[in-house]
Protein backbone atom coordinates (compact mmCIF):
# COMPACT_ATOMS: atom_id res chain seq x y z
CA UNK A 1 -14.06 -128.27 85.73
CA UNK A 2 -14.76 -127.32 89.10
CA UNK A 3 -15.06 -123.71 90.27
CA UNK A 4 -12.02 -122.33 92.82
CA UNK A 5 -13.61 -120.53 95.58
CA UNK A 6 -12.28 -118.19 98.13
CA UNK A 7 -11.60 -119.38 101.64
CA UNK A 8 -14.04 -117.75 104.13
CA UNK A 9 -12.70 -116.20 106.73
CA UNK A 10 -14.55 -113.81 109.64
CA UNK A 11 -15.50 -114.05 113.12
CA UNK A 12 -18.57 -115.58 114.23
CA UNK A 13 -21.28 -112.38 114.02
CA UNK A 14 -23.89 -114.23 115.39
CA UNK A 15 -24.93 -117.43 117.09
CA UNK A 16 -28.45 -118.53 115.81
CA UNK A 17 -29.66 -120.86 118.44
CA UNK A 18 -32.95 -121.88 117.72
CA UNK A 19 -33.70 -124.57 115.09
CA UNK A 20 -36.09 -123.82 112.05
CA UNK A 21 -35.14 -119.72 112.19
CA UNK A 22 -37.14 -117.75 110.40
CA UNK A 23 -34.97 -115.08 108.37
CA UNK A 24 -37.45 -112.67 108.67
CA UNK A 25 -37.03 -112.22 112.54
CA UNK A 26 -33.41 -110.41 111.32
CA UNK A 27 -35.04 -107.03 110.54
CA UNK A 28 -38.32 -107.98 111.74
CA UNK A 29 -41.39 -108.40 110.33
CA UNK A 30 -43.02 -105.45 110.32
CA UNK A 31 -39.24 -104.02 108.36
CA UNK A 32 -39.30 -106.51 105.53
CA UNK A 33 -40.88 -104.00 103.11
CA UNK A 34 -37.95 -101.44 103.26
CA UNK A 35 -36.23 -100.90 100.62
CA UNK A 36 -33.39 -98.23 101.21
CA UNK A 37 -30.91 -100.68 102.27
CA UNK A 38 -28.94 -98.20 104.55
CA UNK A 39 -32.41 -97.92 106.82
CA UNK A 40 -33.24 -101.80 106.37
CA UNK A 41 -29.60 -102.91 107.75
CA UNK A 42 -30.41 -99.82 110.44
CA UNK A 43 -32.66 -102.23 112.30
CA UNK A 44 -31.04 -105.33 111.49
CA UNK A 45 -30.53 -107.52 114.72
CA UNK A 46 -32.00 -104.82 116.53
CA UNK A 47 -34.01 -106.74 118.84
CA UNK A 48 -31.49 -109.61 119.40
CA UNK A 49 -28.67 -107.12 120.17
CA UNK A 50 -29.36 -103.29 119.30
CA UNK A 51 -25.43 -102.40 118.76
CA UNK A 52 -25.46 -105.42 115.74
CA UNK A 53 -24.97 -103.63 113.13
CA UNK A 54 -21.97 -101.12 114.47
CA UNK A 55 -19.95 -104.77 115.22
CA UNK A 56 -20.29 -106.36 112.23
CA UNK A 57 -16.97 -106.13 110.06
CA UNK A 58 -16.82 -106.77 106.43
CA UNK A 59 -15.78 -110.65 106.30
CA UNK A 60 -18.22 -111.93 109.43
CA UNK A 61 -20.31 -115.02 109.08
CA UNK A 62 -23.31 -116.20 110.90
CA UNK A 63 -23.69 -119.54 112.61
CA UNK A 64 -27.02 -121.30 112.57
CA UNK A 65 -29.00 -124.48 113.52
CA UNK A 66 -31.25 -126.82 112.08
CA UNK A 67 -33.47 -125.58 109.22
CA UNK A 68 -32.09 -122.02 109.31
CA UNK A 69 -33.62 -119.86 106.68
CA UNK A 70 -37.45 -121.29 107.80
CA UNK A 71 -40.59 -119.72 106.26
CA UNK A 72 -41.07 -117.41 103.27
CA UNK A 73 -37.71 -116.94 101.41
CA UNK A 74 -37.75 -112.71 101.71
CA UNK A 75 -34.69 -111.37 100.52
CA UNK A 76 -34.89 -107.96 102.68
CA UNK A 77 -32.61 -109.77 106.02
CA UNK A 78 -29.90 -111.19 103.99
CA UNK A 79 -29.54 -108.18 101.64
CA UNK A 80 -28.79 -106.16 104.84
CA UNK A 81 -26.40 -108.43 106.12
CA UNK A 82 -24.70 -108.28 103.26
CA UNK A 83 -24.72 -104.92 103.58
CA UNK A 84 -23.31 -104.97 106.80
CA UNK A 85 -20.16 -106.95 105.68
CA UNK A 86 -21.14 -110.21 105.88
CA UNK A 87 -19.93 -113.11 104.03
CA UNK A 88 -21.82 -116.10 104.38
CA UNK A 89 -23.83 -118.53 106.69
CA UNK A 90 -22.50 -121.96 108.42
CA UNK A 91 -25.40 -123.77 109.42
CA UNK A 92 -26.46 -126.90 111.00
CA UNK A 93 -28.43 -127.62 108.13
CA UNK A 94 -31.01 -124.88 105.40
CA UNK A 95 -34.06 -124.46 104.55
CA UNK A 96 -34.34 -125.91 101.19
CA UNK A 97 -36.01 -122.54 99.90
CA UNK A 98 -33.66 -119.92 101.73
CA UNK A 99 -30.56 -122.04 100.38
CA UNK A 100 -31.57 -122.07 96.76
CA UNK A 101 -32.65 -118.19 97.00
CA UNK A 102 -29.07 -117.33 98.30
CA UNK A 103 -27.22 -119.75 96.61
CA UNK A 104 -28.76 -118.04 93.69
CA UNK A 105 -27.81 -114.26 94.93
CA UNK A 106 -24.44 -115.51 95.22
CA UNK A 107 -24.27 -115.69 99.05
CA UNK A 108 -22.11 -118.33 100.82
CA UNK A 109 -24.05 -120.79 102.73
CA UNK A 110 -22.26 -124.24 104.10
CA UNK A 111 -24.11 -126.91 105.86
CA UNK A 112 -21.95 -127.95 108.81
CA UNK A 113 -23.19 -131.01 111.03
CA UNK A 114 -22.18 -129.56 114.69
CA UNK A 115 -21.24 -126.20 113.80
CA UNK A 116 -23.03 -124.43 117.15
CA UNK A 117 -21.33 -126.88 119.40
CA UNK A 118 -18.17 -125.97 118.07
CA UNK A 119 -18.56 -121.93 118.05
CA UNK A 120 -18.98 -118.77 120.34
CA UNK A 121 -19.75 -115.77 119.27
CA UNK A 122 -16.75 -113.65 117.75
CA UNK A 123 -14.67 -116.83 117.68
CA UNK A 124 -12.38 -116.48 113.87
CA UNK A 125 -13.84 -119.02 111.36
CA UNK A 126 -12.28 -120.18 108.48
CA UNK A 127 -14.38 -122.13 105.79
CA UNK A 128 -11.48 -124.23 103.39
CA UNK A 129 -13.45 -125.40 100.42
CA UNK A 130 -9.98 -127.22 99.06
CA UNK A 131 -10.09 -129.12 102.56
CA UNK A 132 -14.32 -129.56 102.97
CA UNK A 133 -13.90 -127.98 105.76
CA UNK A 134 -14.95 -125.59 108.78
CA UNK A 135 -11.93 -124.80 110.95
CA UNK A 136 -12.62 -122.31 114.18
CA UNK A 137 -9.01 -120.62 114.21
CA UNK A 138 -9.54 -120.17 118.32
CA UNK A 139 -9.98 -123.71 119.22
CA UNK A 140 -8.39 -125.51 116.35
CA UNK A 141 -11.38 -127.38 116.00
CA UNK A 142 -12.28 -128.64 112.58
CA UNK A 143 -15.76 -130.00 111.22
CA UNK A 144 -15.97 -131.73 107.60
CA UNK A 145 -19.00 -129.69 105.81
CA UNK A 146 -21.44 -131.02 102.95
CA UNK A 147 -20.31 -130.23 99.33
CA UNK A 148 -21.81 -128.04 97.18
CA UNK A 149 -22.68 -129.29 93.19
CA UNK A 150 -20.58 -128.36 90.67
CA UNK A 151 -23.50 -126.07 90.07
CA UNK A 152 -24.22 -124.53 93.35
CA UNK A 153 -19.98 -123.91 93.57
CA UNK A 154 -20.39 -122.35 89.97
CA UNK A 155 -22.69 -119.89 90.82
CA UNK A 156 -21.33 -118.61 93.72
CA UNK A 157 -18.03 -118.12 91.80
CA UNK A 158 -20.01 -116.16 89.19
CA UNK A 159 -21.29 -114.11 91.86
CA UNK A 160 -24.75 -115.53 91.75
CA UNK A 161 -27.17 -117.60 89.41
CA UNK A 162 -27.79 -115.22 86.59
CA UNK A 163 -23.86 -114.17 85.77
CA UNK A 164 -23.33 -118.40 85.80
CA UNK A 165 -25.86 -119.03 83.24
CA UNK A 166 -24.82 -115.97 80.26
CA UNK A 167 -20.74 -117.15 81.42
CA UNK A 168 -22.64 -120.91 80.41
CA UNK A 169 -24.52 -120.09 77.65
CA UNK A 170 -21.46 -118.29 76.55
CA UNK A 171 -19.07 -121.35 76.80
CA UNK A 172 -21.45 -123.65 75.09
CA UNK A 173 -21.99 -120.59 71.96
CA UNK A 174 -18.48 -120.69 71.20
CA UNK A 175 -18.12 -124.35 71.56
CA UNK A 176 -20.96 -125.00 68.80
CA UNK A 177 -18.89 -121.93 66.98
CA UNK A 178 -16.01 -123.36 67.26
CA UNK A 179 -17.12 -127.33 65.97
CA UNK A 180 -19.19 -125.08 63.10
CA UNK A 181 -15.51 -123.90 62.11
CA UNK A 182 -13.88 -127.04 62.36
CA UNK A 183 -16.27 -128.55 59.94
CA UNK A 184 -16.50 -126.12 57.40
CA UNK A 185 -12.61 -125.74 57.91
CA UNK A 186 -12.59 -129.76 57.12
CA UNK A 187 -15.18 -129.62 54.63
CA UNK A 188 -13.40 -127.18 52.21
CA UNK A 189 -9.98 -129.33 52.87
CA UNK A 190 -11.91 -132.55 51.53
């Protein structure tokens, strides 16, 4: 059974141009120990553009390059973009570490071959999982994306890794429950 997803659908927050981003140049380095969220998205962006956060709206997505997510997977950047309203990441392609921490968290990320090419900033993006596809609603333009597994789409329909394992283990308790029935049920018939 595979897991229905909502369409994405936001303008293009950001442009990440540079390959093999480190996520920890979103709040900064010296930031990534703060934890009241409201003062960590404060200086998010803040030294790529310092009126970021005040033009993000909820539903926005990032575009990035090759290897985005690069270096130690700290959760401190994303959890302020969420914050901030945004949705998920298109990217070129992920670091292997920063997609399976975010994937895990819940958080939208799509590996799209030529995504930065085919974007400027603030241009409306549409991601159509039905269709396996990236479609900038400016331009018309339309790039085929990588699919997720069955489990990656799973958990982010759960909201994240955790609720997609006890909804899991839950489905596989009452199955056993439910064949434990059937036998006893046919047992006592015989």
């Amino acid at each position: 059974m595979s897991a229905q997803l909502p369409n994405l659908e936001g303008r293009a927050a950001w442009i990440f141009t540079e390959d093999d981003y480190d996520i920890d140049l979103i709040v900064g380095i010296k930031n990534i120990k703060i934890t009241d969220i409201h003062e960590l998205a404060a200086v998010t962006m803040t030294s790529y553009d310092p009126q970021f956060a005040a033009s993000v709206q909820k539903g926005d997505l990032l575009v990035g390059g090759h290897n985005f997510g690069y270096g130690h997977p700290h959760y401190p950047a994303m959890r302020a973009m969420r914050h901030l309203g945004v949705a998920g990441v298109i990217a070129e392609s992920f670091s292997p570490g920063f997609f399976r921490g975010e994937i895990s968290m819940g958080f939208p990320l799509v590996t799209c071959p030529g995504i930065r090419a085919a974007t400027e900033r603030w241009q409306r993006l549409r991601v159509d999982w039905a269709l396996g596809r990236v479609i900038n609603l400016d331009t018309g333009a339309e790039l085929p994306f990588e699919p997720l597994s069955s489990v990656e789409r799973g958990t982010l329909a759960a909201g994240g890794f955790i609720p997609y394992l006890k909804a899991r283990l839950a489905r596989e308790a009452a199955q056993k429950a439910a064949a434990a029935d059937a036998a006893t049920t046919g047992a006592a018939a015989g």
